[in-house]
C-alpha atoms as a PDB file:
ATOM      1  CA  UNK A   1     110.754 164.147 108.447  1.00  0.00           C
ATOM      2  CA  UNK A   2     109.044 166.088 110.995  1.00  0.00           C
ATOM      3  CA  UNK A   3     108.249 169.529 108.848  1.00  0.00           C
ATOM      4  CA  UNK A   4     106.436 166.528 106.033  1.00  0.00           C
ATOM      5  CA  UNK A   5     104.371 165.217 108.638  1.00  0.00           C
ATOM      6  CA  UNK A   6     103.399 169.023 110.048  1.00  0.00           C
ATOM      7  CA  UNK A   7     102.689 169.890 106.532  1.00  0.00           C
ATOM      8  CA  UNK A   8     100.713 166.785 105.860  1.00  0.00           C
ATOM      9  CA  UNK A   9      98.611 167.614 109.144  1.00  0.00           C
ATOM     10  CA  UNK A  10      98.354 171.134 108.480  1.00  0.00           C
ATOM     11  CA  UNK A  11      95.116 172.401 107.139  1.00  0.00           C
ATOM     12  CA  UNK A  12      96.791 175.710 105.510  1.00  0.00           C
ATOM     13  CA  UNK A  13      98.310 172.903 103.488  1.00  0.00           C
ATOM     14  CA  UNK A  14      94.877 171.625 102.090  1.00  0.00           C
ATOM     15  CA  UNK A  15      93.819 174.972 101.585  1.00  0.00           C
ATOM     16  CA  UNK A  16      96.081 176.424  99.443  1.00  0.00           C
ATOM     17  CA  UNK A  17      96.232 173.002  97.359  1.00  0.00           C
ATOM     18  CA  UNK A  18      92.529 173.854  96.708  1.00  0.00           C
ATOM     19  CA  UNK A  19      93.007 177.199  96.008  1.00  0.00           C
ATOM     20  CA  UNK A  20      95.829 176.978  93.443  1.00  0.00           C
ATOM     21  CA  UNK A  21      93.478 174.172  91.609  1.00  0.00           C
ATOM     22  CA  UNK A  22      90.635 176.320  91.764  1.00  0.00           C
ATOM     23  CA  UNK A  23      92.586 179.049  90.219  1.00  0.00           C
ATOM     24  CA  UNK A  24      94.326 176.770  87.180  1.00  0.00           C
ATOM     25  CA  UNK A  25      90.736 175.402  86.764  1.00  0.00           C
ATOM     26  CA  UNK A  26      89.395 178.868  86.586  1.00  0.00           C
ATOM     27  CA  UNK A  27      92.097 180.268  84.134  1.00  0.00           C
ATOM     28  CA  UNK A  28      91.770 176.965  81.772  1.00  0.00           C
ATOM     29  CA  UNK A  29      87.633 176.797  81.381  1.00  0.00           C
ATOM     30  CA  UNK A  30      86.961 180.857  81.852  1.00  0.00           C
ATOM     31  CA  UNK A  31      87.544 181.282  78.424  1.00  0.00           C
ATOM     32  CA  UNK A  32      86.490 178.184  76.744  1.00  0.00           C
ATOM     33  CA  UNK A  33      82.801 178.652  78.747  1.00  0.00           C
ATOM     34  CA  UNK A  34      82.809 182.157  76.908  1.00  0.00           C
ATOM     35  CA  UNK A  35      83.680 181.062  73.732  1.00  0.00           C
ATOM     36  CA  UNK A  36      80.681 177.937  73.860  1.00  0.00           C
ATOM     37  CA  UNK A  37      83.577 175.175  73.480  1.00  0.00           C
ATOM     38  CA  UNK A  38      82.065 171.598  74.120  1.00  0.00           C
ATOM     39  CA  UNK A  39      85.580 170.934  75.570  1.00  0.00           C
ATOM     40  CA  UNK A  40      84.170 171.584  79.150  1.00  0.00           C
ATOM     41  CA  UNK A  41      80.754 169.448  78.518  1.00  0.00           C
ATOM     42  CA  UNK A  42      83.013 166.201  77.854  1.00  0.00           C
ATOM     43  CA  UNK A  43      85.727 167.298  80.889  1.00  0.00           C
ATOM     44  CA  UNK A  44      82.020 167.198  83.276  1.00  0.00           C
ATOM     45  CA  UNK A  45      80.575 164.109  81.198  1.00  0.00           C
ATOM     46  CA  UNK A  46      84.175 162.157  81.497  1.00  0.00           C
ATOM     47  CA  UNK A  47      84.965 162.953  85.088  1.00  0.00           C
ATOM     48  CA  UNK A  48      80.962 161.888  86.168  1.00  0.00           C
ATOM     49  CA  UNK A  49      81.538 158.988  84.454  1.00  0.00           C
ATOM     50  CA  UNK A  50      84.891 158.076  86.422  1.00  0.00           C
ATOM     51  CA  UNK A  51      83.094 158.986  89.122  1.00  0.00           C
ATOM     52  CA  UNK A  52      79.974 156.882  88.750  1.00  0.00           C
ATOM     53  CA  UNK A  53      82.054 153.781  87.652  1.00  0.00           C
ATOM     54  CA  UNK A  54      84.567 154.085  90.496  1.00  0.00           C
ATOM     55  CA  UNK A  55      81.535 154.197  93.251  1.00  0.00           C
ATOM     56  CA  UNK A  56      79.565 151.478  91.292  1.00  0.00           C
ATOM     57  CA  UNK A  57      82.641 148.741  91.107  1.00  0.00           C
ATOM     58  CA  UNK A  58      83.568 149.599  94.558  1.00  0.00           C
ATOM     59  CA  UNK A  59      80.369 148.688  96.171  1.00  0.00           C
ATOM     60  CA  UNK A  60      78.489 146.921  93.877  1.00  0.00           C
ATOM     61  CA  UNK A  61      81.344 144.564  93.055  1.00  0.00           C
ATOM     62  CA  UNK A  62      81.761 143.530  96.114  1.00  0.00           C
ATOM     63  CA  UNK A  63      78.185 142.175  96.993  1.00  0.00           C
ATOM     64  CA  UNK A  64      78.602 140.772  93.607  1.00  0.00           C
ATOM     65  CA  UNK A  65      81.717 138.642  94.224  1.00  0.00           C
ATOM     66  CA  UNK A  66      79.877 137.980  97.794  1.00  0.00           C
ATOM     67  CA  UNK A  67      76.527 136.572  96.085  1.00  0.00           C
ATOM     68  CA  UNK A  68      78.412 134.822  93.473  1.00  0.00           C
ATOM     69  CA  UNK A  69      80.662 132.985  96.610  1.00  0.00           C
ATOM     70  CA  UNK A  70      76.867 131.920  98.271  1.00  0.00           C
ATOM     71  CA  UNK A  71      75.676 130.479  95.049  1.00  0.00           C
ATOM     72  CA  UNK A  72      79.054 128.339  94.782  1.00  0.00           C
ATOM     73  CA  UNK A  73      78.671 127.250  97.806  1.00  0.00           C
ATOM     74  CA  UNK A  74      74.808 126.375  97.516  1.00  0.00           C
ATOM     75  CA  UNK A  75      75.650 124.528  94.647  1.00  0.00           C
ATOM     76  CA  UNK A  76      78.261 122.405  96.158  1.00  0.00           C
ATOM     77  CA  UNK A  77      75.967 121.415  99.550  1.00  0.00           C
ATOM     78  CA  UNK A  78      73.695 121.117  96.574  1.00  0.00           C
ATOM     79  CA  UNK A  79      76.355 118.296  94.935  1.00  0.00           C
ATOM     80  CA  UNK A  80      77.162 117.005  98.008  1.00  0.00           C
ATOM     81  CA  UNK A  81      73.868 115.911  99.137  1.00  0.00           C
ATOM     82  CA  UNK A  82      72.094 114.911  95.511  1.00  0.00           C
ATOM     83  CA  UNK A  83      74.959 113.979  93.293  1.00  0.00           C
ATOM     84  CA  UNK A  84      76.016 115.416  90.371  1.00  0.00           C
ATOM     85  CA  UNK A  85      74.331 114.121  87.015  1.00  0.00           C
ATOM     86  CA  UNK A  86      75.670 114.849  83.974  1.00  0.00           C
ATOM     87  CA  UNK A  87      71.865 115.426  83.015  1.00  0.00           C
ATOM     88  CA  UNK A  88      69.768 118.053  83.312  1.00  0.00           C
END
């Protein structure tokens, strides 16, 4: 259990993680950016997009839900101290 946790801690561990990826990534899109493939335009546009929507329902969302809680809530002091009318 110990040696997991050293390795886990270990920096060397992180670096050759990187390294090996950078390497695969290298061998797999070398070619296909010297050959003009589109394959590594939509592998960029794809992993922006994951990106972009990840960050934008993380944070966003959140004041969102929060805003959307205040209005409920305005509404209901709102109820509470007018009535509700089935009217308009």
């Amino acid at each position: 259990m110990s040696s997991t946790v050293e390795k886990l801690l270990s920096p060397q561990t992180y670096k050759t993680a990187g390294s090996n990826i950078m390497a695969s990534m290298s061998a797999y899109y070398k070619p296909l950016f010297r050959s003009g493939s589109v394959k590594p335009l939509w592998h960029i546009m794809l992993a922006t997009s994951i990106v972009m929507y990840t960050a934008s329902y993380q944070y966003k969302g959140i004041a969102v839900q929060e805003l959307r809680r205040e209005k409920a809530l305005a509404l209901e002091e709102y109820y509470e101290k007018h009535g509700k009318s089935g009217h308009h």
